[in-house]
C-alpha atoms as a PDB file:
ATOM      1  CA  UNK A   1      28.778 -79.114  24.259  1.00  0.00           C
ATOM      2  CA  UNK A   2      26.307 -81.013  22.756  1.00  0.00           C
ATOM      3  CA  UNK A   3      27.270 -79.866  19.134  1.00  0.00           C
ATOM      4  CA  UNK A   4      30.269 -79.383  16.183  1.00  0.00           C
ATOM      5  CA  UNK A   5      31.542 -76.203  16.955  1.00  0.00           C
ATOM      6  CA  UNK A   6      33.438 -76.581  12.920  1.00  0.00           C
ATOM      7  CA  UNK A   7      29.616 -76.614  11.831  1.00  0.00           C
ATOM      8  CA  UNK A   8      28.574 -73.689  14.524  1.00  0.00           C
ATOM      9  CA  UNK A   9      32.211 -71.882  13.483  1.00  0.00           C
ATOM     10  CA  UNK A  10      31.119 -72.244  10.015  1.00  0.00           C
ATOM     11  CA  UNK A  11      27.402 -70.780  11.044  1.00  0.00           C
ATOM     12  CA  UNK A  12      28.741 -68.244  12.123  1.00  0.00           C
ATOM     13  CA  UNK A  13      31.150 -66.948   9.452  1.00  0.00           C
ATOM     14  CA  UNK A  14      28.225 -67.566   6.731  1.00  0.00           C
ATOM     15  CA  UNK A  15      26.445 -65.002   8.773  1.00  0.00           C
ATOM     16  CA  UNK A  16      28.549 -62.745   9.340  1.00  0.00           C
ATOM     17  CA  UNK A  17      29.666 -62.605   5.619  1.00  0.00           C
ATOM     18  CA  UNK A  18      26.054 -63.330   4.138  1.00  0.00           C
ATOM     19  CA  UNK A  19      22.460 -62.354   5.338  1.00  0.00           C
ATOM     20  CA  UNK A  20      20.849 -66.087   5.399  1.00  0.00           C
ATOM     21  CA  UNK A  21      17.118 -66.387   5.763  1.00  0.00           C
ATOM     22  CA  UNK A  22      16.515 -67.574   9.273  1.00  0.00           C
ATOM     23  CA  UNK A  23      13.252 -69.050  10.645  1.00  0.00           C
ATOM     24  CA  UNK A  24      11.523 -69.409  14.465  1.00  0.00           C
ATOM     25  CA  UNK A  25       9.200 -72.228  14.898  1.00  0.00           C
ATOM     26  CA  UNK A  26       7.154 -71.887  18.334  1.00  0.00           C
ATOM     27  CA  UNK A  27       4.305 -74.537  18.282  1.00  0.00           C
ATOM     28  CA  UNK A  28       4.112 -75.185  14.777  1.00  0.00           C
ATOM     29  CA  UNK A  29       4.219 -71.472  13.553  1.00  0.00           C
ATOM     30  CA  UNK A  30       7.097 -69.983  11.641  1.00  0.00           C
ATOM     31  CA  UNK A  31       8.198 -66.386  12.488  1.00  0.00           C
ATOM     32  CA  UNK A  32      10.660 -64.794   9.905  1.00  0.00           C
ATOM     33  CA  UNK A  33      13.940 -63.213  11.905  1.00  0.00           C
ATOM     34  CA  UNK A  34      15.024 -59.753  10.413  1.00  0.00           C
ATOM     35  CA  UNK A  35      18.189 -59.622  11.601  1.00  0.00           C
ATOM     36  CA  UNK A  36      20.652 -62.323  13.346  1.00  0.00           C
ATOM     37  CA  UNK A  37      24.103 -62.221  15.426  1.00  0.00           C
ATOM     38  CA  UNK A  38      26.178 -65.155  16.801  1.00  0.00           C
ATOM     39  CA  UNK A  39      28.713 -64.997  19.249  1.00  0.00           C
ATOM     40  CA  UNK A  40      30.429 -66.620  22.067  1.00  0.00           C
ATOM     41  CA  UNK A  41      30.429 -65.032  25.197  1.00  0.00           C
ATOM     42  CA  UNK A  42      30.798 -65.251  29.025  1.00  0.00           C
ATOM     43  CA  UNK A  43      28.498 -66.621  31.066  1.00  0.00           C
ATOM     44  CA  UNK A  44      28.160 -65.558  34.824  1.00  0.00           C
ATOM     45  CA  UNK A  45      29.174 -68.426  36.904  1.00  0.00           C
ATOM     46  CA  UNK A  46      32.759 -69.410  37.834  1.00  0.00           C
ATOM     47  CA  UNK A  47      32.667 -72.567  36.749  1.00  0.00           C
ATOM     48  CA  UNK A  48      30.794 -75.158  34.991  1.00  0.00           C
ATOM     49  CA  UNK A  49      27.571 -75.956  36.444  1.00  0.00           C
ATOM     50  CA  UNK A  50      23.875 -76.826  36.604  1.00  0.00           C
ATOM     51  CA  UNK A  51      21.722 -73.856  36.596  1.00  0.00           C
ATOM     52  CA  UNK A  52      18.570 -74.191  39.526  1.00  0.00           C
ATOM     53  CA  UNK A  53      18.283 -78.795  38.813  1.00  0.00           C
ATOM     54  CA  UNK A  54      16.961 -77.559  35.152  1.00  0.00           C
ATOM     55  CA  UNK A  55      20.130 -76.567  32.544  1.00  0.00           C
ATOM     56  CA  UNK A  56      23.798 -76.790  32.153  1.00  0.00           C
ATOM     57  CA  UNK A  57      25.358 -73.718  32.033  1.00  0.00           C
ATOM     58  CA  UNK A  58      29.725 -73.681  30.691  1.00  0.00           C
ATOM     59  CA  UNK A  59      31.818 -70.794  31.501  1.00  0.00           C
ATOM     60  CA  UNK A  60      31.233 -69.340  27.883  1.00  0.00           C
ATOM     61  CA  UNK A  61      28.188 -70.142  25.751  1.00  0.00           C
ATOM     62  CA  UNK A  62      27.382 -69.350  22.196  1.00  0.00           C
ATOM     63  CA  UNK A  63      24.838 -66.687  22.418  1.00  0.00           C
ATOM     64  CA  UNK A  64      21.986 -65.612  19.337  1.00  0.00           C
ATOM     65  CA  UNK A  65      20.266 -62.309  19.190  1.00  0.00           C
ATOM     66  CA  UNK A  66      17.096 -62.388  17.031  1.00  0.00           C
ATOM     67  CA  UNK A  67      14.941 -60.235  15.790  1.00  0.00           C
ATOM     68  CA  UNK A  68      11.044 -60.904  14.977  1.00  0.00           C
ATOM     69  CA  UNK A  69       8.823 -58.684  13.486  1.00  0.00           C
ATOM     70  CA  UNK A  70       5.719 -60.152  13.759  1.00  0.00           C
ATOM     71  CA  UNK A  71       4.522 -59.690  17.282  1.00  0.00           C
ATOM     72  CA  UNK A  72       2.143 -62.246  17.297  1.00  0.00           C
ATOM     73  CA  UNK A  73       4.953 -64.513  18.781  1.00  0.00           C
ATOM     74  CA  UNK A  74       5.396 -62.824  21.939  1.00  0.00           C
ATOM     75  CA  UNK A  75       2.404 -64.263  24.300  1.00  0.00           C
ATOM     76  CA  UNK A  76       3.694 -67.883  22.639  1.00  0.00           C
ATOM     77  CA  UNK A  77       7.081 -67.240  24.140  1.00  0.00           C
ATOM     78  CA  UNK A  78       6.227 -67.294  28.313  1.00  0.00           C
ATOM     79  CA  UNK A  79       6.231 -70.780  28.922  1.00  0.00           C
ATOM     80  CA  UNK A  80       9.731 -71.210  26.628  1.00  0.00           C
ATOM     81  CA  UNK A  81      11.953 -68.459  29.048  1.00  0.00           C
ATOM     82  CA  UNK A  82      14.384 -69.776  31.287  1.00  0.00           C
ATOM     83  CA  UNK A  83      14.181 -68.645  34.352  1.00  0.00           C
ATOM     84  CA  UNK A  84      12.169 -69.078  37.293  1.00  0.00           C
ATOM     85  CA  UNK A  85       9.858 -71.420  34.967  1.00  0.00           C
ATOM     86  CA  UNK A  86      11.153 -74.970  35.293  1.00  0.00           C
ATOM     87  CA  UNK A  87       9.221 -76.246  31.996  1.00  0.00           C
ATOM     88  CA  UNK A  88      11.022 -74.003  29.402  1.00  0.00           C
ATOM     89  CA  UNK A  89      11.112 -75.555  26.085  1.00  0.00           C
ATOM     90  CA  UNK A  90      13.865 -75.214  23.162  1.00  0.00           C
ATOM     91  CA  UNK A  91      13.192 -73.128  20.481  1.00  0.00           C
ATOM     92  CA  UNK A  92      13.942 -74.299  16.868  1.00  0.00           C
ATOM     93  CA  UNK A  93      15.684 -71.722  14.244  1.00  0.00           C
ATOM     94  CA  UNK A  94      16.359 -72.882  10.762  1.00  0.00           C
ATOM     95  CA  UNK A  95      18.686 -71.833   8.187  1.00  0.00           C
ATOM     96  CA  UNK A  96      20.512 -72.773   4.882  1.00  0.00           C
ATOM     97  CA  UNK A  97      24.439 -71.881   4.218  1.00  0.00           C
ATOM     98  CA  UNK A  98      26.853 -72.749   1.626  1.00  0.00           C
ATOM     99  CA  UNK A  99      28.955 -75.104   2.448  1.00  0.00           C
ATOM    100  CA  UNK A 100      32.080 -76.048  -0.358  1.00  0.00           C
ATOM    101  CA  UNK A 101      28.916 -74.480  -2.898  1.00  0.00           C
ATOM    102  CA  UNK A 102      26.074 -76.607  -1.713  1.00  0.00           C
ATOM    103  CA  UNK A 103      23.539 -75.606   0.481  1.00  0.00           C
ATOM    104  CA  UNK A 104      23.638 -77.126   3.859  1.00  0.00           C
ATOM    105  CA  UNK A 105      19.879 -76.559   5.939  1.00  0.00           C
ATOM    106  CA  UNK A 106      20.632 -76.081   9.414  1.00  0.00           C
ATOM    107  CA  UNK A 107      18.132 -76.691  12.938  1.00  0.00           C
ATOM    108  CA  UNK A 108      19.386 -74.630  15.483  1.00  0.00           C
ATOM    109  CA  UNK A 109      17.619 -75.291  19.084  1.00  0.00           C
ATOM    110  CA  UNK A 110      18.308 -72.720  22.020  1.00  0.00           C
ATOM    111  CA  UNK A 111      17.000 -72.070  25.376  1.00  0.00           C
ATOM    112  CA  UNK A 112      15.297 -68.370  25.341  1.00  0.00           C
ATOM    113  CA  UNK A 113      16.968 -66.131  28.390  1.00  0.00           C
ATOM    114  CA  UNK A 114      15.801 -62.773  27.307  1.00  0.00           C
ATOM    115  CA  UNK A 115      13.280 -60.778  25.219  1.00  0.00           C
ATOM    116  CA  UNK A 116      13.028 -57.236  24.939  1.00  0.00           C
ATOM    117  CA  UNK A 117       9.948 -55.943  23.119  1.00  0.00           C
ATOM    118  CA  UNK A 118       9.757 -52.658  21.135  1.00  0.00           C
ATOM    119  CA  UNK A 119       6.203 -51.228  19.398  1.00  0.00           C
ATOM    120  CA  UNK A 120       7.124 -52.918  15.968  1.00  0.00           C
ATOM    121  CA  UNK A 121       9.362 -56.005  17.218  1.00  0.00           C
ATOM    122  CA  UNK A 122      10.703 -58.206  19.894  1.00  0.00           C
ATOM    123  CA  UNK A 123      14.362 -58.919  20.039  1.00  0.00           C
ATOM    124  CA  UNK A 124      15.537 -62.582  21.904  1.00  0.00           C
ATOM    125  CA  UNK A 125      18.345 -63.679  23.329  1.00  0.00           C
ATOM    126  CA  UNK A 126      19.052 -66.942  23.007  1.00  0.00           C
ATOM    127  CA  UNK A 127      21.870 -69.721  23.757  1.00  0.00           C
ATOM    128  CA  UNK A 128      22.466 -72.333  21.739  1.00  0.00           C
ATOM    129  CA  UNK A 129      22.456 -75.426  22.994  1.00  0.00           C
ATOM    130  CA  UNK A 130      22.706 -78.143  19.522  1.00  0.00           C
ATOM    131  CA  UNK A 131      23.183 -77.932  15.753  1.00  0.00           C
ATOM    132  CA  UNK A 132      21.627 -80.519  13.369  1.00  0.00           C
ATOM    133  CA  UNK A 133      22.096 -80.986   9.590  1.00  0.00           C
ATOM    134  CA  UNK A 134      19.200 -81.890   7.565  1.00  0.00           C
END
């Protein structure tokens, strides 16, 4: 993993325990998220191993769910999907948690594998794949 899982542990934890302010940026537009969860799940391959020439894919990835409620993102989203498109791009997410009572920003970059849209919002699943402090 291309990341400290004690920051991405510590991520997580804030989150679950706080409701940080979390931010999409998809090509130079920010998108508020309404609601975030972080966890680390199974993947479905048997071992570790490069998805299609284009990813990396472990046996267990940590995994975001977002939700966006401006739908003005969605047609901005198609060309970053994995998938059968080959030029996917990362998405950025940005955040600020305490850490030892400062606040610590936070880039999170992910690979979109899912979106399911509703009349009001579009929820993404994404996996994360590094964590940078600012």
């Amino acid at each position: 993993m291309s990341f400290n899982t004690d920051l991405l542990q510590k991520l997580m934890n804030f989150n679950e325990q706080n409701s940080p302010k979390f931010v999409l940026y998809v090509n130079d537009k920010t998108y508020p998220i309404s609601s975030t969860s972080i966890t680390n799940s199974p993947i479905p391959v048997n071992e570790p191993t490069t998805r299609g020439g284009v990813y990396f894919s472990d046996k267990f990835a940590y995994k975001m769910k977002c939700e966006v409620d401006d739908l003005s993102v969605v047609p901005l989203l198609t060309k970053k999907m994995l998938g059968p498109n080959t030029e996917f791009g990362e998405l950025k997410i940005t955040t600020e948690i305490e850490d030892d009572g400062k606040p610590l920003p936070i880039e999170i970059f992910t690979n979109l594998t899912n979106s399911v849209q509703t009349p009001t919002s579009i929820e993404l699943s994404l996996i994360i794949v590094k964590l940078e402090t600012s």
